[in-house]
Protein backbone atom coordinates (compact mmCIF):
# COMPACT_ATOMS: atom_id res chain seq x y z
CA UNK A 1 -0.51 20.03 16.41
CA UNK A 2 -0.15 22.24 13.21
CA UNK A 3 -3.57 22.06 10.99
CA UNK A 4 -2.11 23.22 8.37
CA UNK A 5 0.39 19.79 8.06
CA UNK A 6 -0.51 18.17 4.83
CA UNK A 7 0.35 14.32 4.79
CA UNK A 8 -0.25 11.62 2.05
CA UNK A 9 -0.64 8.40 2.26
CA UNK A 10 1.85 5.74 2.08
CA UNK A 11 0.10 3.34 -0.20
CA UNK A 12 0.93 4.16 -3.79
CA UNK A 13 -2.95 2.64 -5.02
CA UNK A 14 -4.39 5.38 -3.20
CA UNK A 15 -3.25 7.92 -5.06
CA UNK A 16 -1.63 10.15 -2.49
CA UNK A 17 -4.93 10.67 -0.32
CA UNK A 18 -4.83 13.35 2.12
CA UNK A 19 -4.35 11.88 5.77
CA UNK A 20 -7.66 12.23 7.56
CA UNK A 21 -6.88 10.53 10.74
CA UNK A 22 -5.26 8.27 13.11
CA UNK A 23 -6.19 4.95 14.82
CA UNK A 24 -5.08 3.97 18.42
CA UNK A 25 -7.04 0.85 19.07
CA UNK A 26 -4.62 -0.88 20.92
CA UNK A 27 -5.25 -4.03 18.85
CA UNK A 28 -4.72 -2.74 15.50
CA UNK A 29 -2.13 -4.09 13.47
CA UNK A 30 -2.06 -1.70 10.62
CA UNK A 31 -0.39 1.32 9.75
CA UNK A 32 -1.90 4.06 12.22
CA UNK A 33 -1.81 6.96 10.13
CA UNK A 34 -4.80 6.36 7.22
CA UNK A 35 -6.29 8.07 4.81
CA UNK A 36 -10.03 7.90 3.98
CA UNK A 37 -9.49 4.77 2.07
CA UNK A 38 -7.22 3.34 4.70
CA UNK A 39 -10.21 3.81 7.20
CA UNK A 40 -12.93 1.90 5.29
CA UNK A 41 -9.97 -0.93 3.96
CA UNK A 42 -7.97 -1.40 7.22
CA UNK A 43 -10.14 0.01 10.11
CA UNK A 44 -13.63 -0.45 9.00
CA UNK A 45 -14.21 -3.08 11.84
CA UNK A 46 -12.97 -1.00 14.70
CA UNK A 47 -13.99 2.77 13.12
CA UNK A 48 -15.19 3.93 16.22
CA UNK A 49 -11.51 4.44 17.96
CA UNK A 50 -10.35 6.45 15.53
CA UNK A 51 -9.58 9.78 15.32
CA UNK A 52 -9.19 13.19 13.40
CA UNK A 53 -5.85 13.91 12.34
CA UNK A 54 -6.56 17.34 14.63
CA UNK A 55 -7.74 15.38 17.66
CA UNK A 56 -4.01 13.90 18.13
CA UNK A 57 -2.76 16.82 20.69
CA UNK A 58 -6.28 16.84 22.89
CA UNK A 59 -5.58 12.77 23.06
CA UNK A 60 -1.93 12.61 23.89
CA UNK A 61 -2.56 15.12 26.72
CA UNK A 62 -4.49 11.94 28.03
CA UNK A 63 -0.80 10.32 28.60
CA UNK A 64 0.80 13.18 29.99
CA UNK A 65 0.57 11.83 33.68
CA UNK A 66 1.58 8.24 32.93
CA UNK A 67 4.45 9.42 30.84
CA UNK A 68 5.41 11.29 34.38
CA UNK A 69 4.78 8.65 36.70
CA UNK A 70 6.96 6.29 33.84
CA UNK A 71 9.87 8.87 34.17
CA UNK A 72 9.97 8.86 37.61
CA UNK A 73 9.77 5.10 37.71
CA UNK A 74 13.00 4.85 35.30
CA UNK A 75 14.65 7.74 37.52
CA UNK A 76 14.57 5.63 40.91
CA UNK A 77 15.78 2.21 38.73
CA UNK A 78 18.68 4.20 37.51
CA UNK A 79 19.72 3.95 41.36
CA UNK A 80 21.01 0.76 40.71
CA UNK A 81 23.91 2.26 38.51
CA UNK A 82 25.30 3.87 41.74
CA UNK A 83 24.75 0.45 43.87
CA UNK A 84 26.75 -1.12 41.00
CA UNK A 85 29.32 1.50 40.92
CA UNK A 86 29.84 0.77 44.67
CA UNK A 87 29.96 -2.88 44.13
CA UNK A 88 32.77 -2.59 41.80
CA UNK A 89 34.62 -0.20 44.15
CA UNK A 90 34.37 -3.00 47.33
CA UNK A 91 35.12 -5.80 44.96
CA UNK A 92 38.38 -3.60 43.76
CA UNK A 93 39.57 -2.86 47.84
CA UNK A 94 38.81 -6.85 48.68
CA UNK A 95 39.99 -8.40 46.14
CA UNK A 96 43.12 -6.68 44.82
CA UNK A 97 46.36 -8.72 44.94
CA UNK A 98 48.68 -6.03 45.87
CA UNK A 99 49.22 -5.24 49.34
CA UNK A 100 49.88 -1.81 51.25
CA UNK A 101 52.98 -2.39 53.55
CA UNK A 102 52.32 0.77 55.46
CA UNK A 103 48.57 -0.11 56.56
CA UNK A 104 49.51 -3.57 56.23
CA UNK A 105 48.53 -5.79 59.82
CA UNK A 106 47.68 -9.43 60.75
CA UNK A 107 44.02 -9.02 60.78
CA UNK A 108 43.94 -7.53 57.37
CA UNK A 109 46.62 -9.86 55.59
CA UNK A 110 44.51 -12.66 57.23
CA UNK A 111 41.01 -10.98 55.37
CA UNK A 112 42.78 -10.56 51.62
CA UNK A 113 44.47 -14.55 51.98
CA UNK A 114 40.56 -15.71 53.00
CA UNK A 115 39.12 -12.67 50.05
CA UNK A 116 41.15 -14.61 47.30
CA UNK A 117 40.48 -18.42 48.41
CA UNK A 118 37.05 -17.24 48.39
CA UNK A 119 37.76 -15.02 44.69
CA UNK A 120 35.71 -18.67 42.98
CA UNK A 121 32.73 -18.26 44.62
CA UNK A 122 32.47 -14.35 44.08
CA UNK A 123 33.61 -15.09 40.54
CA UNK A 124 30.29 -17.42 39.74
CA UNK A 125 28.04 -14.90 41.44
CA UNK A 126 29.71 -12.40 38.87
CA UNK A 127 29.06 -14.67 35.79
CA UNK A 128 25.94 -16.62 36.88
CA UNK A 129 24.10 -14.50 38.51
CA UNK A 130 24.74 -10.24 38.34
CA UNK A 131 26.12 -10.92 34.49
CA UNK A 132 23.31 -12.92 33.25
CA UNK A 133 20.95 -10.94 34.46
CA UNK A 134 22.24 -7.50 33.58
CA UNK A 135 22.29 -8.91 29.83
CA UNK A 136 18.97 -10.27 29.87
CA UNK A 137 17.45 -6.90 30.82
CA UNK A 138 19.87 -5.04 28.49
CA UNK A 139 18.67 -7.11 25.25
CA UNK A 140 14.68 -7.10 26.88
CA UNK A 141 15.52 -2.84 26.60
CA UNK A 142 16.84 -3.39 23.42
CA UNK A 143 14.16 -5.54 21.66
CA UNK A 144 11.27 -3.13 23.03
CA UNK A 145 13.50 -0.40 21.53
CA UNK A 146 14.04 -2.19 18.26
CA UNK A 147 9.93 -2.90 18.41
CA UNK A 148 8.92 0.97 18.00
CA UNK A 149 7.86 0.66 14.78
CA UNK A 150 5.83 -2.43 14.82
CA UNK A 151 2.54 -2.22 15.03
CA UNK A 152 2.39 -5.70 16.74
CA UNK A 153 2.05 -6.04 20.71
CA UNK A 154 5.07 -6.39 23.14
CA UNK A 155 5.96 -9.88 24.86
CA UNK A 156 6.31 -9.68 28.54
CA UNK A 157 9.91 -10.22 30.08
CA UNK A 158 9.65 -13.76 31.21
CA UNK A 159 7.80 -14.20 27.78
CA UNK A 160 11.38 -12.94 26.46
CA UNK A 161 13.50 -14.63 28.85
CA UNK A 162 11.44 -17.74 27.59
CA UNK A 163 12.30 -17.40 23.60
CA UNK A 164 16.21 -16.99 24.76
CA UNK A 165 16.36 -20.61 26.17
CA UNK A 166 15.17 -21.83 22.88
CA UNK A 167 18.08 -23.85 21.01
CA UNK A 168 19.60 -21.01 18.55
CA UNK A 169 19.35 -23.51 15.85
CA UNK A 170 15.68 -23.24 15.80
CA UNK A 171 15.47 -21.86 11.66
CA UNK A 172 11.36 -21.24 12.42
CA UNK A 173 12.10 -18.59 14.97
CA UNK A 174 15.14 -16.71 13.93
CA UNK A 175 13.22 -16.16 10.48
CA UNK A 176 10.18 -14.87 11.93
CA UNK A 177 12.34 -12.76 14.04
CA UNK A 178 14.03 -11.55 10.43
CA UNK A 179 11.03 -10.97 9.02
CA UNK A 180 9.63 -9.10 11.69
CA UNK A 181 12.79 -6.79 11.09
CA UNK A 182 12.48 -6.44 7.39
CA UNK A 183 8.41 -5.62 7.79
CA UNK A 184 9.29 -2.82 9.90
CA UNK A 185 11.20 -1.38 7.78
CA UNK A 186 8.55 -1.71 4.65
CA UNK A 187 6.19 -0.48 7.46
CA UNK A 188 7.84 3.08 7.83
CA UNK A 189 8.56 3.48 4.01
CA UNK A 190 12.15 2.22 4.08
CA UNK A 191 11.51 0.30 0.84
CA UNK A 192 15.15 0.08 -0.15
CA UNK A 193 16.16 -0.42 3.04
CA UNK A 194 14.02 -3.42 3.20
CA UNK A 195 14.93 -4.58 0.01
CA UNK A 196 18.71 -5.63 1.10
CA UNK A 197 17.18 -6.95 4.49
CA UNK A 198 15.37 -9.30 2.54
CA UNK A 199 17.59 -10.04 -0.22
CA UNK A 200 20.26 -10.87 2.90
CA UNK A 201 18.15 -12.71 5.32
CA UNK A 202 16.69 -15.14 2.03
CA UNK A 203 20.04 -16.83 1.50
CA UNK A 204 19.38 -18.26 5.09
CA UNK A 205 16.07 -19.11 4.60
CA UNK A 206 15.71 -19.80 0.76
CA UNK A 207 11.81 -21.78 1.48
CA UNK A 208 10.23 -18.71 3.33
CA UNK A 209 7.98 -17.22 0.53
CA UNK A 210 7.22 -14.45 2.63
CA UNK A 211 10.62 -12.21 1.97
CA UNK A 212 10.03 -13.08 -2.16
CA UNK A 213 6.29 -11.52 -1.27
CA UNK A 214 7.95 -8.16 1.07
CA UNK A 215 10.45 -7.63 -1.93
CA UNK A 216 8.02 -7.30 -4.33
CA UNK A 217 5.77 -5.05 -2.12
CA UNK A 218 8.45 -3.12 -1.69
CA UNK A 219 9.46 -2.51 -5.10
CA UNK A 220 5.31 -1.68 -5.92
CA UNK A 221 5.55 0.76 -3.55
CA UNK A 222 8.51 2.20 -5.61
CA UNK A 223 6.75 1.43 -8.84
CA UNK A 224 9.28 -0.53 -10.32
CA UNK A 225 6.75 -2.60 -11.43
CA UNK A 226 8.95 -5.05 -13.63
CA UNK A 227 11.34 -5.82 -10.19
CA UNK A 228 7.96 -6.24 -8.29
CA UNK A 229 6.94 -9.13 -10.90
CA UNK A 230 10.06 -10.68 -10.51
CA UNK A 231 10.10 -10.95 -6.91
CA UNK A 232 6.01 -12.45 -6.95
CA UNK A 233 6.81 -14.99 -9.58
CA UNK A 234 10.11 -15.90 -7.40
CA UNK A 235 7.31 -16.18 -4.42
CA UNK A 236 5.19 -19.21 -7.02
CA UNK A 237 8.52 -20.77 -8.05
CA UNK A 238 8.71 -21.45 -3.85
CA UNK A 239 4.98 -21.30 -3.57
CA UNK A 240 3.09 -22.11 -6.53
CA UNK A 241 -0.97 -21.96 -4.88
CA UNK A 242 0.40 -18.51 -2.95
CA UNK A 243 -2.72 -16.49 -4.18
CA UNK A 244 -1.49 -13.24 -3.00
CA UNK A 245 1.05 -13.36 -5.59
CA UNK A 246 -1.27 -14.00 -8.65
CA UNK A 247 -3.09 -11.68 -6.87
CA UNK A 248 -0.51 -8.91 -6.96
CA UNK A 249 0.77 -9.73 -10.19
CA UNK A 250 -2.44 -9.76 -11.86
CA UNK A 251 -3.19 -5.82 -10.44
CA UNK A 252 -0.22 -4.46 -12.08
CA UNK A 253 -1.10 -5.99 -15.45
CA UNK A 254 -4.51 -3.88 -15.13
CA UNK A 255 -3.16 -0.94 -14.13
CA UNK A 256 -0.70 -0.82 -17.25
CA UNK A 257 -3.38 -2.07 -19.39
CA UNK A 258 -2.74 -5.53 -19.95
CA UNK A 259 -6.39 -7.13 -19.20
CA UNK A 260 -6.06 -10.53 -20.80
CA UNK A 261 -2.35 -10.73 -18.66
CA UNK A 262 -4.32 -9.68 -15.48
CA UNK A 263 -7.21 -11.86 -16.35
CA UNK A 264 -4.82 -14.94 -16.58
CA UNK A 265 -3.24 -14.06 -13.09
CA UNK A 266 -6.74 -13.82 -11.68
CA UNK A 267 -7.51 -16.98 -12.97
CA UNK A 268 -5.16 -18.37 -11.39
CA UNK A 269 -6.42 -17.08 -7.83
CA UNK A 270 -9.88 -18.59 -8.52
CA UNK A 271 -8.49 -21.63 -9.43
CA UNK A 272 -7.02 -21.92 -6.11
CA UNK A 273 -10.44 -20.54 -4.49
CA UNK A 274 -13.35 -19.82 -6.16
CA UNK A 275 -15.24 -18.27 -3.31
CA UNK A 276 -12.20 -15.43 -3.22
CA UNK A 277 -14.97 -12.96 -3.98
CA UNK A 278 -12.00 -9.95 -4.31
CA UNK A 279 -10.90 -11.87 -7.91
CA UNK A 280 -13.73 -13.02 -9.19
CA UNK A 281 -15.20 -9.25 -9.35
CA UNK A 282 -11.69 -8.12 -11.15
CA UNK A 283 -12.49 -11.33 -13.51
CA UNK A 284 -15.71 -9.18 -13.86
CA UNK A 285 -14.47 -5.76 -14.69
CA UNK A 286 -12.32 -7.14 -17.44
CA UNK A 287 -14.35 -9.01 -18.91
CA UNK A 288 -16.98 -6.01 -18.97
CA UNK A 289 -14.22 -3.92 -20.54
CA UNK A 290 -13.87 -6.61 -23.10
CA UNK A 291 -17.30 -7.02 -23.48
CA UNK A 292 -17.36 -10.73 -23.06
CA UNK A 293 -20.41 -10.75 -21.10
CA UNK A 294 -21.33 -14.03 -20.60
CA UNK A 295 -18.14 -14.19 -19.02
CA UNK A 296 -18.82 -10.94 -17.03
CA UNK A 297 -22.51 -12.30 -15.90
CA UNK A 298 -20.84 -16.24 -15.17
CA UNK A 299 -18.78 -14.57 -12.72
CA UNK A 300 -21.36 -11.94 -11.29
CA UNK A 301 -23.22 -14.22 -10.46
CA UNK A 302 -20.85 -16.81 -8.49
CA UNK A 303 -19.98 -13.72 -6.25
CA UNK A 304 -24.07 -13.04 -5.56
CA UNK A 305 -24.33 -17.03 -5.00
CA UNK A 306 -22.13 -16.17 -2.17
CA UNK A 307 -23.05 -12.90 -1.25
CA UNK A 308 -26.60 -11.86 -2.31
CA UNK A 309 -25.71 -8.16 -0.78
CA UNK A 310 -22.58 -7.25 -3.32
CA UNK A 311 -23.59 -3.85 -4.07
CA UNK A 312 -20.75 -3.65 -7.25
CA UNK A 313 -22.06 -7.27 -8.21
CA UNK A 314 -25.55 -6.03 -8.24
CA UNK A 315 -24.60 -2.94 -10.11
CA UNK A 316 -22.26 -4.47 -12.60
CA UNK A 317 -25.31 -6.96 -13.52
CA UNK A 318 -27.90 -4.46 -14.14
CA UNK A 319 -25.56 -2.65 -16.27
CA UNK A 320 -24.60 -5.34 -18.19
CA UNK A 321 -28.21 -6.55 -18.77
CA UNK A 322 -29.03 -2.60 -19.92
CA UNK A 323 -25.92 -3.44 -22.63
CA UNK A 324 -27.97 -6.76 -24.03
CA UNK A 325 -30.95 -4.00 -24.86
CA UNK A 326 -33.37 -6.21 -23.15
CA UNK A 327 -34.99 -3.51 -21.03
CA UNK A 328 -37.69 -5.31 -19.52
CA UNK A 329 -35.22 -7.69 -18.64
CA UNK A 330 -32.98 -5.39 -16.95
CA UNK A 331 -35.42 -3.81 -14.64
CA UNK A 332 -37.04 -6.93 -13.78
CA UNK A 333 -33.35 -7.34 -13.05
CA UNK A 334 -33.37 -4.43 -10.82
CA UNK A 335 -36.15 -4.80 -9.11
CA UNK A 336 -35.06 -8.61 -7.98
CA UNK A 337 -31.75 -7.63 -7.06
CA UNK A 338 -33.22 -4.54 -4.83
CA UNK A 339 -36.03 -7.25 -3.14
CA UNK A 340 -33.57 -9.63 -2.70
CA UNK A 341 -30.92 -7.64 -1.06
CA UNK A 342 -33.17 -5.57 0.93
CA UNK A 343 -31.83 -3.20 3.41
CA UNK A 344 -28.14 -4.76 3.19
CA UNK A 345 -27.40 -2.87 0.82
CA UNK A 346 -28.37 0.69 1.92
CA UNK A 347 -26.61 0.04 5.44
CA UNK A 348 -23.59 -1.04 3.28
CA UNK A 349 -24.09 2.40 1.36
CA UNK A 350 -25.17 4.51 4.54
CA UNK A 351 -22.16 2.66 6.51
CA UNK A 352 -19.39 4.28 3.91
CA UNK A 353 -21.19 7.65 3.93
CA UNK A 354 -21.26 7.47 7.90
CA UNK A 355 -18.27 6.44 8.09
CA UNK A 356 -16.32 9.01 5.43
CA UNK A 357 -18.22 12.00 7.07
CA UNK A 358 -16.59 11.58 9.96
CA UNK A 359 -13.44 12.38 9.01
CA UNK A 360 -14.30 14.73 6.03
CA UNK A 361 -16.49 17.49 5.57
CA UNK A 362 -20.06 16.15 7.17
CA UNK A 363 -23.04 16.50 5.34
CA UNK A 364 -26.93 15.53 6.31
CA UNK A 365 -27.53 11.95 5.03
CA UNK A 366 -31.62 12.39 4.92
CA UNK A 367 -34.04 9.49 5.50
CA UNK A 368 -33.78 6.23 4.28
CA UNK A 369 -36.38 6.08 1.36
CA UNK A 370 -39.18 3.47 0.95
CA UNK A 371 -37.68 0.28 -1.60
CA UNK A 372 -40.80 0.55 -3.80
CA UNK A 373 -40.24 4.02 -3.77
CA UNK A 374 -36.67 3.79 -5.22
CA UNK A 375 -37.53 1.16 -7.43
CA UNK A 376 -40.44 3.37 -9.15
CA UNK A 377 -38.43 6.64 -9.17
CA UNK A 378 -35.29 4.50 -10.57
CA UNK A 379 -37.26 3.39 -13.42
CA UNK A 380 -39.21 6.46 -14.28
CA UNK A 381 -35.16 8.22 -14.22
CA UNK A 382 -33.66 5.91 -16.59
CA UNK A 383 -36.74 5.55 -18.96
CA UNK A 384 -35.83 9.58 -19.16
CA UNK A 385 -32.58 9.31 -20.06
CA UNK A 386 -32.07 9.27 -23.84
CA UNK A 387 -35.07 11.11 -25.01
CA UNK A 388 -35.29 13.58 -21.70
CA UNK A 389 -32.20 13.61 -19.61
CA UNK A 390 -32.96 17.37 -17.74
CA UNK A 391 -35.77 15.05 -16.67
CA UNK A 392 -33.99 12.12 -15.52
CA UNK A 393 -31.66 14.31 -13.47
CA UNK A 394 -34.63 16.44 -12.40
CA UNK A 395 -35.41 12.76 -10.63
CA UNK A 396 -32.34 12.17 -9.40
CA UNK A 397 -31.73 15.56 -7.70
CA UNK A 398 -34.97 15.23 -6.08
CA UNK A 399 -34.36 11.56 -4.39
CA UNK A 400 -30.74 12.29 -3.55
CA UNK A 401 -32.21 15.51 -1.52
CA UNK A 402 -33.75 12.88 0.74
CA UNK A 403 -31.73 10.27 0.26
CA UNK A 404 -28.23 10.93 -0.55
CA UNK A 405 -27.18 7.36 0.29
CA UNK A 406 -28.75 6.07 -3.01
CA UNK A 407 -25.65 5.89 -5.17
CA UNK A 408 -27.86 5.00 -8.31
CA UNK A 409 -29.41 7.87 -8.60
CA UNK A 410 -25.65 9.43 -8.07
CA UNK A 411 -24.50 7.65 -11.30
CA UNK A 412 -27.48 8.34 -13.01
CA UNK A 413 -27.28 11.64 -12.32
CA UNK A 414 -23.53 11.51 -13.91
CA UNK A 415 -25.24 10.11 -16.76
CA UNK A 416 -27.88 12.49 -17.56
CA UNK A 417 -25.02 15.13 -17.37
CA UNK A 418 -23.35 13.61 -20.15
CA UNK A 419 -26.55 13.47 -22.27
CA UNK A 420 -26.65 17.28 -21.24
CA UNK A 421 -22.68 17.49 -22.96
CA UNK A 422 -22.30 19.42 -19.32
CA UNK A 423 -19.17 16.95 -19.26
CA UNK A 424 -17.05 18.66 -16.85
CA UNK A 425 -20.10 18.34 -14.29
CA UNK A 426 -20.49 15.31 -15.21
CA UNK A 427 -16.30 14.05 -14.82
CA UNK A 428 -16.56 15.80 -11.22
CA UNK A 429 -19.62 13.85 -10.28
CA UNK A 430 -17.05 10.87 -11.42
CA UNK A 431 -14.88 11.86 -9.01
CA UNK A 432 -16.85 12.16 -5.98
CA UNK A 433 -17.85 8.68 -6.75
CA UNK A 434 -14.53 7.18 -7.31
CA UNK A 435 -13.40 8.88 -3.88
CA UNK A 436 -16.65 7.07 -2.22
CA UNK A 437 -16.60 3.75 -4.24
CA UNK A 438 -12.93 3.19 -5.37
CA UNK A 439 -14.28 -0.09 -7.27
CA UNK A 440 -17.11 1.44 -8.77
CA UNK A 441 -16.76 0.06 -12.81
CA UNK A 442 -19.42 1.46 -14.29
CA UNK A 443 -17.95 5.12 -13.34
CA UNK A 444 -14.57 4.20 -14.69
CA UNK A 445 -16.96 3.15 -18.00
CA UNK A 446 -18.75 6.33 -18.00
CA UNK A 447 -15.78 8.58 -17.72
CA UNK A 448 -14.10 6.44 -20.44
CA UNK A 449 -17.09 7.84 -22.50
CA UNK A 450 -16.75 11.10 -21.77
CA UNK A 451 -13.46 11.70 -22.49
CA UNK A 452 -13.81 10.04 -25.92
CA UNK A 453 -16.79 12.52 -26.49
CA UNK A 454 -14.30 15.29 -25.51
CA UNK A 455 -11.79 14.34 -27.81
């Protein structure tokens, strides 16, 4: 396979990432090809099948044999084409009406009157029997061909034979069978295509929310954002507690900007679920950039009632603490949040780094630093960082030599650069974090910052 071969990713959020890699766990049901985001979103839980982009030709040569041994397999079937060809050509001789005076004799005159008294019984081995079974086999072929881009397993044949004998007028399974079609088609980037499936197979099932929902993905993906909306709020009018629609509707009012929109949406989703952790930290983020932070610390902590170990919780709440001025408060703060989380949150932090080296440029991750030892060096950093900010990242450069999964001393480090007005250090060190922690709000606040500084 070509190196060189530059591929993005399909998913428009991800900002055309570079493809890293490829997943082949057989029980996978996303999209294969992922970039580095993909990976820790979609294949986190089975990481350890996947593989370099460059390691696809070394593991198809794995399958070289079996695709041999299948050829020869569908060679010797194909045998049955001649047996069927001579079939026909007996059934033509035996059965014909017509009669050929010059060969004609008693013994075969007798055969063709008993061939065509008989013609019945060879007729309903023809149609219930040979027929049948030819079809079945023809549209078993024809679904595993129509299955090749769905990432979903294969049914067996008797499995298949089974669904046939099902009474056609069975709504449930025809439009899971239609929506199976249209998917595949959003699957390999047909949006359009996938689109008119949709719009086409709804008028036959008007309740199914779930082509209202693959319309408006569709139409994200081809960022007509105003056409997605249309199609999620179509998906509450069938569907009004259908979360993933607020869901979706509420992320495209914060990407254009619209934060008290987005917050409603969100809302919404909590409403239906408070414990929908994903929601109430976007409830977070907006009300941080609105700086309603009773708000932003009411729903911090719901999420760290529920999960003690959310490392952008954790971060979000020491951060907003810093913004009340109450310093002591803050690192008291800190220091709980680090006790009470304990190691869970550097194996969260050490996981992503693990897991992102292997499929872009390694680097040495160093030991895994004493807690009181952060805690102290943390402290003594950001006491630095107004008054003495070469000495805060002085600090920082030193721990992350060790220790480069501590991503506080990472931000900090961003920080002191842009007490330093080294801003353009200080926007790549952005970045690098926003490639590692996508989420990462107090980044996004940072940069915010810096480019007002700029201007």
């Amino acid at each position: 396979m070509n190196n060189s071969l530059m591929l993005t990713c399909r998913y428009s959020l991800h900002n055309n990432e570079q493809i890293s890699g490829f997943c082949p766990f057989p029980n996978c049901t996303h999209f294969r090809l992922f970039c580095v985001n993909c990976l820790l979103e979609y294949h986190c839980g089975h990481a350890g099948e996947c593989k370099k982009l460059n390691e696809y030709s070394q593991w198809a040569e794995t399958f070289k044999q079996i695709n041999h041994e299948n050829t020869t397999k569908l060679d010797s079937i194909q045998e049955i084409i001649t047996v069927l060809k001579a079939f026909k050509e007996w059934y033509e001789e035996q059965y014909n009406t017509q009669i050929d005076d010059q060969t004609l004799n008693i013994q075969k005159f007798q055969q063709k009157i008993t061939n065509l008294v008989k013609i019945q019984q060879i007729t309903n081995i023809i149609d219930q029997s040979i027929k049948p079974q030819f079809e079945k086999l023809k549209m078993y072929l024809e679904y595993i061909m129509s299955q090749n881009n769905i990432t979903k397993g294969l049914i067996t044949y008797d499995d298949f034979i089974q669904t046939l004998q099902q009474p056609i007028s069975n709504l449930n399974s025809r439009s899971q069978k239609n929506y199976e079609e249209a998917k595949s088609l959003y699957w390999t980037g047909k949006y359009k295509d996938c689109i008119q499936k949709c719009d086409s197979y709804q008028r036959f099932n008007i309740s199914d929310v779930r082509f209202s929902l693959l319309i408006g993905d569709s139409y994200l993906e081809l960022k007509e954002f105003e056409n997605a909306i249309e199609n999620y709020q179509t998906a509450l009018e069938i569907d009004e507690q259908n979360v993933y629609a607020y869901g979706k509707i509420g992320d495209i009012k914060q990407n254009q900007g619209k934060l008290e929109e987005a917050l409603s949406f969100y809302e919404e989703c909590t409403k239906i679920n408070s414990e929908l952790l994903e929601f109430q930290f976007k409830k977070a983020k907006i009300y941080q950039n609105l700086k309603q932070f009773q708000q932003c610390l009411e729903c911090l902590n719901k999420i760290l009632s529920i999960n003690s170990s959310h490392i952008e919780a954790l971060q979000m709440k020491a951060t907003i603490l810093s913004s009340k001025n109450d310093k002591k408060e803050e690192f008291d703060e800190f220091k709980q949040s680090l006790k009470f989380s304990g190691e869970n949150i550097k194996r969260y932090i050490q996981q992503q780094i693990n897991l992102r080296s292997q499929f872009e440029n390694p680097s040495v991750l160093g030991q895994m630093l004493d807690e009181d030892v952060v805690n102290q060096k943390f402290s003594e950093a950001y006491a630095n960082l107004e008054k003495n900010p070469t000495k805060t990242l002085q600090i920082c450069e030193g721990i992350l030599k060790l220790d480069k999964s501590n991503f506080q001393f990472v931000i900090l480090s961003a920080y002191a650069l842009k007490q330093l007005r080294r801003y353009e250090e200080a926007l790549n060190l952005c970045d690098m974090i926003k490639k590692l922690d996508p989420l990462n709000l107090e980044v996004g606040k940072l940069q915010y910052m810096i480019y007002q500084l700029i201007q």
